[in-house]
Structures are given as C-alpha cells and as structure tokens.
Protein backbone atom coordinates (compact mmCIF):
# COMPACT_ATOMS: atom_id res chain seq x y z
CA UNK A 1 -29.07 -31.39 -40.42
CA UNK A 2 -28.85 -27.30 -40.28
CA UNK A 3 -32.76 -27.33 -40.43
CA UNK A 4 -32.75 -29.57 -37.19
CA UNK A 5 -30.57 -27.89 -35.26
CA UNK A 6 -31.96 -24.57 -35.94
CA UNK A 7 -35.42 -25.74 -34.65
CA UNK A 8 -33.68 -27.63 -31.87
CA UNK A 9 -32.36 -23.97 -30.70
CA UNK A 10 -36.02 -22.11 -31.54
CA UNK A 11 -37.72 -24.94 -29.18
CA UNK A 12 -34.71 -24.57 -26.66
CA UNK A 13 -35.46 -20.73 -26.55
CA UNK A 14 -39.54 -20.98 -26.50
CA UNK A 15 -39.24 -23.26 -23.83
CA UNK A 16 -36.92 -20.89 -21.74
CA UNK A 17 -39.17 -17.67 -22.62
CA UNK A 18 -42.42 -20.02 -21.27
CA UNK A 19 -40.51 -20.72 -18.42
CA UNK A 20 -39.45 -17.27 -17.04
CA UNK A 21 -42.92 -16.40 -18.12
CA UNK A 22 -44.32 -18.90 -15.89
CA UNK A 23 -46.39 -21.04 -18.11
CA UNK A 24 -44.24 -23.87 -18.39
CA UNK A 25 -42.88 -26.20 -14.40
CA UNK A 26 -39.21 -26.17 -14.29
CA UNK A 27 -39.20 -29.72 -14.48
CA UNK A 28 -41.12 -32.42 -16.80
CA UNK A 29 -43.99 -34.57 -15.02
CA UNK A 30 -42.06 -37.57 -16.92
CA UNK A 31 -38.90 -36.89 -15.40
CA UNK A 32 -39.68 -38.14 -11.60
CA UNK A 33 -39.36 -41.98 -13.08
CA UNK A 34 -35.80 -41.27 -14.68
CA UNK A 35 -34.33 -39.46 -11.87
CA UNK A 36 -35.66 -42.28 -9.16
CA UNK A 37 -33.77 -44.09 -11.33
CA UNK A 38 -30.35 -42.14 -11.77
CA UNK A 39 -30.02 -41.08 -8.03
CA UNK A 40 -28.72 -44.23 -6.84
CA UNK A 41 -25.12 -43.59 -9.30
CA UNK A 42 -24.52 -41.00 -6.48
CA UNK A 43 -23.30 -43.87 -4.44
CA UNK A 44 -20.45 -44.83 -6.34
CA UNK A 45 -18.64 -41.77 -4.31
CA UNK A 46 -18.75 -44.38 -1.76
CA UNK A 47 -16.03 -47.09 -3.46
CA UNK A 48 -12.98 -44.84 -3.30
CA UNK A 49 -13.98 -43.46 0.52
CA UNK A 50 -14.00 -47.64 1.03
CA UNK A 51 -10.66 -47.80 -0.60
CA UNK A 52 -8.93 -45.42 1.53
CA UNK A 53 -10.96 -46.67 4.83
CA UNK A 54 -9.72 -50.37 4.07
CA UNK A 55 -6.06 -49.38 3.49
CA UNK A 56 -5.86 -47.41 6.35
CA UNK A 57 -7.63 -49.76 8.85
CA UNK A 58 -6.65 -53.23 7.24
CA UNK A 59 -3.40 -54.60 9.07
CA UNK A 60 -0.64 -54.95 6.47
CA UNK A 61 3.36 -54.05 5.54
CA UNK A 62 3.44 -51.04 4.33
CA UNK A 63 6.59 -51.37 3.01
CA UNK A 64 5.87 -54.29 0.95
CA UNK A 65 6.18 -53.83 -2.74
CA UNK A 66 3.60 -55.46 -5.02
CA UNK A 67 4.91 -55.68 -8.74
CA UNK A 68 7.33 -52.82 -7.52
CA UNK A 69 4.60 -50.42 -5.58
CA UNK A 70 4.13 -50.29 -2.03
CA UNK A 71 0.27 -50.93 -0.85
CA UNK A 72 -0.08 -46.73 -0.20
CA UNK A 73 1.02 -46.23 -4.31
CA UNK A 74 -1.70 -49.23 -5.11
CA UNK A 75 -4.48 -47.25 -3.34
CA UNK A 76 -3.84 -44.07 -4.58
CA UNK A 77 -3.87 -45.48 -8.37
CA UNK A 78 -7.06 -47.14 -7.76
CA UNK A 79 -8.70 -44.25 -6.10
CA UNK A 80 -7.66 -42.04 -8.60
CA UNK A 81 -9.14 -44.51 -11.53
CA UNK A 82 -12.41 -44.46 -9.78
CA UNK A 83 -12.29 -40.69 -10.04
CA UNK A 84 -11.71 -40.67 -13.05
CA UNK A 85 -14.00 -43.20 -14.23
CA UNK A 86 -17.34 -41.99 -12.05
CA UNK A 87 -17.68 -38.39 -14.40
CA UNK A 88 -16.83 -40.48 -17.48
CA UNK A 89 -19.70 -42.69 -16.38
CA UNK A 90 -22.38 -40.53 -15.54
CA UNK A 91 -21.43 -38.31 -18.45
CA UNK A 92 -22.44 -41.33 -21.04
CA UNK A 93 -25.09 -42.20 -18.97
CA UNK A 94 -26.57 -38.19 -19.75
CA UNK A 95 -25.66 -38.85 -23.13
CA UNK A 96 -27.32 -42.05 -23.74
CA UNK A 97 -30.20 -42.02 -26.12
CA UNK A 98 -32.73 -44.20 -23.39
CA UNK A 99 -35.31 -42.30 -24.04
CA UNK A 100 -34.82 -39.82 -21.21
CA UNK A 101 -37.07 -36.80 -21.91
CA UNK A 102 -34.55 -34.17 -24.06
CA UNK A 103 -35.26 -31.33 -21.63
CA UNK A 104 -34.39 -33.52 -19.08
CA UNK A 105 -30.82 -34.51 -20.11
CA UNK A 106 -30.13 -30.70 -21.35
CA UNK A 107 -31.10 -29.50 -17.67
CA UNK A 108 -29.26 -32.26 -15.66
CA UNK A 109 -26.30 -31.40 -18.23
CA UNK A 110 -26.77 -27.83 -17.43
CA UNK A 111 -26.72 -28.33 -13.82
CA UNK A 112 -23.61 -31.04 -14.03
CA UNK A 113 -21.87 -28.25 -15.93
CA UNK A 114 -21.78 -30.63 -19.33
CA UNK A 115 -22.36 -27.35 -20.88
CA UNK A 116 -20.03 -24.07 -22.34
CA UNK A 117 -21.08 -21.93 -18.98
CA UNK A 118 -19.57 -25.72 -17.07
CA UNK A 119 -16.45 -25.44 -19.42
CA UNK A 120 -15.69 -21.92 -18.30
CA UNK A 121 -15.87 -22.33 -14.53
CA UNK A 122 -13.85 -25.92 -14.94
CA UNK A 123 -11.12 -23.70 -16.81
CA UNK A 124 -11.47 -21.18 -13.54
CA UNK A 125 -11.49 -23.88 -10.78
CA UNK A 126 -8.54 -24.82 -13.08
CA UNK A 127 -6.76 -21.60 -12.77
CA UNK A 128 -7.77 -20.92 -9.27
CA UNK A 129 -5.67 -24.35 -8.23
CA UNK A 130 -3.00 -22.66 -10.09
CA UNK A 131 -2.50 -19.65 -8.54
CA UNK A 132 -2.96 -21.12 -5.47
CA UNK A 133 -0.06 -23.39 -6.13
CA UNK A 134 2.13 -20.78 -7.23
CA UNK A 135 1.17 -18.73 -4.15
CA UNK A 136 1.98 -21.90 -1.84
CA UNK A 137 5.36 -22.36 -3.83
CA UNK A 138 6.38 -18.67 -3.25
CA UNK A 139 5.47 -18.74 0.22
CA UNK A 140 7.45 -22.01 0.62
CA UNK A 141 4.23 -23.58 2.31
CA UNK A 142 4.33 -27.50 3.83
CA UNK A 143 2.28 -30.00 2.16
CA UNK A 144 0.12 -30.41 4.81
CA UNK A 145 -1.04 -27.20 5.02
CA UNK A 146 -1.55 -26.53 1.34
CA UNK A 147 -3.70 -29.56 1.35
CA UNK A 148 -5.69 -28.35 4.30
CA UNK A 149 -6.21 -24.93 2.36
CA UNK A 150 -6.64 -26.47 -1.38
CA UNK A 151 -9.50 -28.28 -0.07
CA UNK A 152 -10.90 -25.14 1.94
CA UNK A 153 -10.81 -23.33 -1.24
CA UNK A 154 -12.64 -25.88 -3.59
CA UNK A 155 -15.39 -26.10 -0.65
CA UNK A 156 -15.68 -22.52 -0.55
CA UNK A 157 -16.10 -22.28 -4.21
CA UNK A 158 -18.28 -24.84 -4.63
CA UNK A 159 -20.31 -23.60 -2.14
CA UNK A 160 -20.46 -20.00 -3.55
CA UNK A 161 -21.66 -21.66 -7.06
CA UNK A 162 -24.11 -23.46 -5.39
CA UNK A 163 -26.27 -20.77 -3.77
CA UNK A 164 -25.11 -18.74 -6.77
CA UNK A 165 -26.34 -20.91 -9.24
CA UNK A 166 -28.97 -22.40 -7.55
CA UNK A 167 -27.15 -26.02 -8.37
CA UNK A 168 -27.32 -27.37 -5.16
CA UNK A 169 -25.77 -30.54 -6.40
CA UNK A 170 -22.57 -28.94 -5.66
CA UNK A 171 -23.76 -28.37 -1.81
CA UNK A 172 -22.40 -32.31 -2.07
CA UNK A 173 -18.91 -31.20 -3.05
CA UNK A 174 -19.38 -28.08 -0.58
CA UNK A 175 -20.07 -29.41 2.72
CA UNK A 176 -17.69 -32.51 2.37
CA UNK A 177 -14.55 -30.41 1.57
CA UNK A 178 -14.96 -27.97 3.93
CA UNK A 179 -15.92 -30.38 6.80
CA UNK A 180 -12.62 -32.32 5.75
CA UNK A 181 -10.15 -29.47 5.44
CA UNK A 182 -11.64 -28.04 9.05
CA UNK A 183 -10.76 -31.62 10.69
CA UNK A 184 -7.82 -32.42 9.32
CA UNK A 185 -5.48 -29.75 11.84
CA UNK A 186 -6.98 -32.05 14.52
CA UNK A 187 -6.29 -35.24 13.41
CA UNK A 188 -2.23 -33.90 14.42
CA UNK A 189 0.63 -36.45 12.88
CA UNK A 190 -2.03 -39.55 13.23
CA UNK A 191 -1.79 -40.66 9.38
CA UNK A 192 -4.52 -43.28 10.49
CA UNK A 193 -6.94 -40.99 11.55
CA UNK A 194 -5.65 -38.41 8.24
CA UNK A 195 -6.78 -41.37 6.62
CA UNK A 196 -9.92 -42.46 7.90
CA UNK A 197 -10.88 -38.40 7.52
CA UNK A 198 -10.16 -38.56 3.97
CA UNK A 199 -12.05 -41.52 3.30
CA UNK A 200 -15.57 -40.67 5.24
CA UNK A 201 -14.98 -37.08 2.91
CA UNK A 202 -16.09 -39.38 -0.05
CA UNK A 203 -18.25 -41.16 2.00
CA UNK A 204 -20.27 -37.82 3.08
CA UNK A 205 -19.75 -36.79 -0.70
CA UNK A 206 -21.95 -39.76 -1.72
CA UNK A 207 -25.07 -39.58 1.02
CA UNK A 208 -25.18 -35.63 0.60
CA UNK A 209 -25.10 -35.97 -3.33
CA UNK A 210 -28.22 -38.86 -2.79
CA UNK A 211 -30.20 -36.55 -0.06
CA UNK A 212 -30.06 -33.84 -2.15
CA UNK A 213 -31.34 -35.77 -5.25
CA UNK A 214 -34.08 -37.46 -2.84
CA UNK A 215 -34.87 -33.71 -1.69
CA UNK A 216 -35.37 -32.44 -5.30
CA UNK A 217 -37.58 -35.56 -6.83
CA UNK A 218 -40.07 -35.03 -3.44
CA UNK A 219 -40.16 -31.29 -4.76
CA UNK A 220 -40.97 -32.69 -8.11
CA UNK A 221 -43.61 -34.70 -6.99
CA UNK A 222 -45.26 -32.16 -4.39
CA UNK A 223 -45.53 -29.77 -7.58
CA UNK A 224 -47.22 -32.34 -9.64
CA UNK A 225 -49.52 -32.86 -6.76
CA UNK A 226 -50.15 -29.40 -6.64
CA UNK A 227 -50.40 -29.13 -10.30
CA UNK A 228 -53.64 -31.77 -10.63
CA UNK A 229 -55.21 -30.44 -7.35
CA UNK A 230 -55.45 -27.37 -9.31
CA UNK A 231 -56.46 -28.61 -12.60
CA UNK A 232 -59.51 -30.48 -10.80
C-alpha cells in the first residue's frame, strides 16, 4: 500500500513537471467523452431556483400550517436539502471508480476544491462570513441589508478566486451573487419580486455553471484538433 502511494505521488509530480514544461496538454484527449457527460449535473442548480419561483408565484395561505410549518418554513427546508444534497452528489460522482481517467478526477477535484488548497479557502470563506457577522452585529445592521452585502461579498470573492485561480467554474457562483445582491435594493418591500430574484439567482447559477463547462470541452476539442493537424 506505501509502495503505491509513493508511485502514485512520483507520477502525480512527473506529470506536473511535463506539464509546466510543456510536453504534456492540460487536459487528457479521453476526457472530452466524460465531461460531455458530467456537464449536464450543472442543472440540478435549477430545482431549488424552481422551488422558490413556485412558492412565491403559486397562489396559496401562507399562514397555513402543514404538520405544524407554514408553506415559507416547508420551502426553505427543501431548498436547503437540495443544497445540501447537490455537493454531496457530485462529490461521489468524482469519487466513483467509472473508469474516469485518474488525472481527470484529480484535476476536476482540484478545480471543485475537493482538495487541502479547497479545505483552506472553505475554512476562509468560513471565517470571512464570520467576521462579517460580527461586524453586522456590532453595527446593529437590518437583515435586509446584511443579506444584500453577505451575498456581495461571496460574489466578490468568488470572483477574485476565479481569475485568481484560473477556476472559472466559480465565475458561476460570481456573476449570480453579485447580479442578485445588486437587484435586490430595487425590488423595495415587494417579497414577491425578493422572491422571484432569489430564485432566477439559482437559476442563472445553473446555465452559467453549464456555459462555462460547454466553453471549456469546445477548448478541449479545438486543442485536439490542433494537436492531429500538427502530428500529420
């Protein structure tokens, strides 16, 4: 077990010296079928945007209780399952032995943050809520406007990791929380509308996270075209 590990790390590092050398593509020729095939799990960002659109545009009592919950308590426990269950899925789907190319499932980890540099900037983005929420507390700051600014601040940071990292997965995160915390002032006391914005935020989340997939397997493919125009 030690003996395969330790020549799982010397081909981990020969790979990444013939990378940054240049005599290795960033990405696998065998990778273009498995990624066709994994960038359609992006949509599930959709179902809890279609949650939060039904509730809010569905006629019903609102005051109601269902097995002691209003409807507004029942949406927000199914939306948050489906958060929580969408990372848990695509992390065992990563995991999976499918026979996904290994270099394939360590990059996609690496860019998903499934790795010790990911664990590090969760435990940041974790501390950075923090201190925001103390600094809200002190500062006696409305809900409404915290939320505004929590969700400016996670779109900011996701958007400096992005072009930091060059993981522009997280441009999907980026755009949608910014774009949502900038409309959200106008949408005024309408809780409809506060609604509706909160729900197309997941909805954006989804189509940006599948355009940007679509973007990177054309890359993929344009560089294995290039790759056998020069070979011939």
């Amino acid at each position: 077990m030690l003996m395969k590990q330790e020549l799982e790390r010397v081909k981990n590092d020969l790979e990444t010296i013939q990378k940054a050398m240049g005599l290795l593509p960033p990405f696998g020729r065998d990778w273009i079928s498995w990624l066709k095939r994994d960038r359609w799990f992006s949509l599930w960002w959709c179902l809890p945007g279609m949650i939060i659109l039904a509730s809010a545009m569905l006629p019903f009592d609102r005051n109601q209780t269902f097995l002691g919950l209003v409807p507004d308590q029942w949406v927000s426990i199914h939306v948050a399952v489906v958060l929580l269950g969408i990372p848990m899925a695509h992390s065992r789907q990563l995991k999976r032995k499918d026979g996904r190319p290994p270099e394939m499932v360590r990059h996609l980890q690496q860019t998903y943050g499934m790795t010790t540099q990911g664990l590090w900037f969760g435990i940041a983005f974790g501390m950075q809520f923090l201190i925001f929420a103390i600094w809200g507390k002190q500062h006696r700051l409305a809900f409404e406007p915290f939320w505004t600014g929590l969700f400016l601040l996670w779109g900011s940071t996701c958007l400096v990791a992005a072009l930091s990292a060059k993981a522009w997965i997280l441009l999907g995160f980026a755009f949608p929380f910014l774009g949502y915390g900038l409309c959200l002032p106008l949408a005024g006391t309408d809780h409809t509308m506060k609604a509706v914005l909160f729900g197309m935020m997941f909805v954006a989340v989804a189509l940006l996270f599948s355009a940007i997939q679509a973007w990177e397997i054309r890359k993929l493919e344009n560089q294995n075209d290039s790759d056998r125009f020069q070979r011939a």
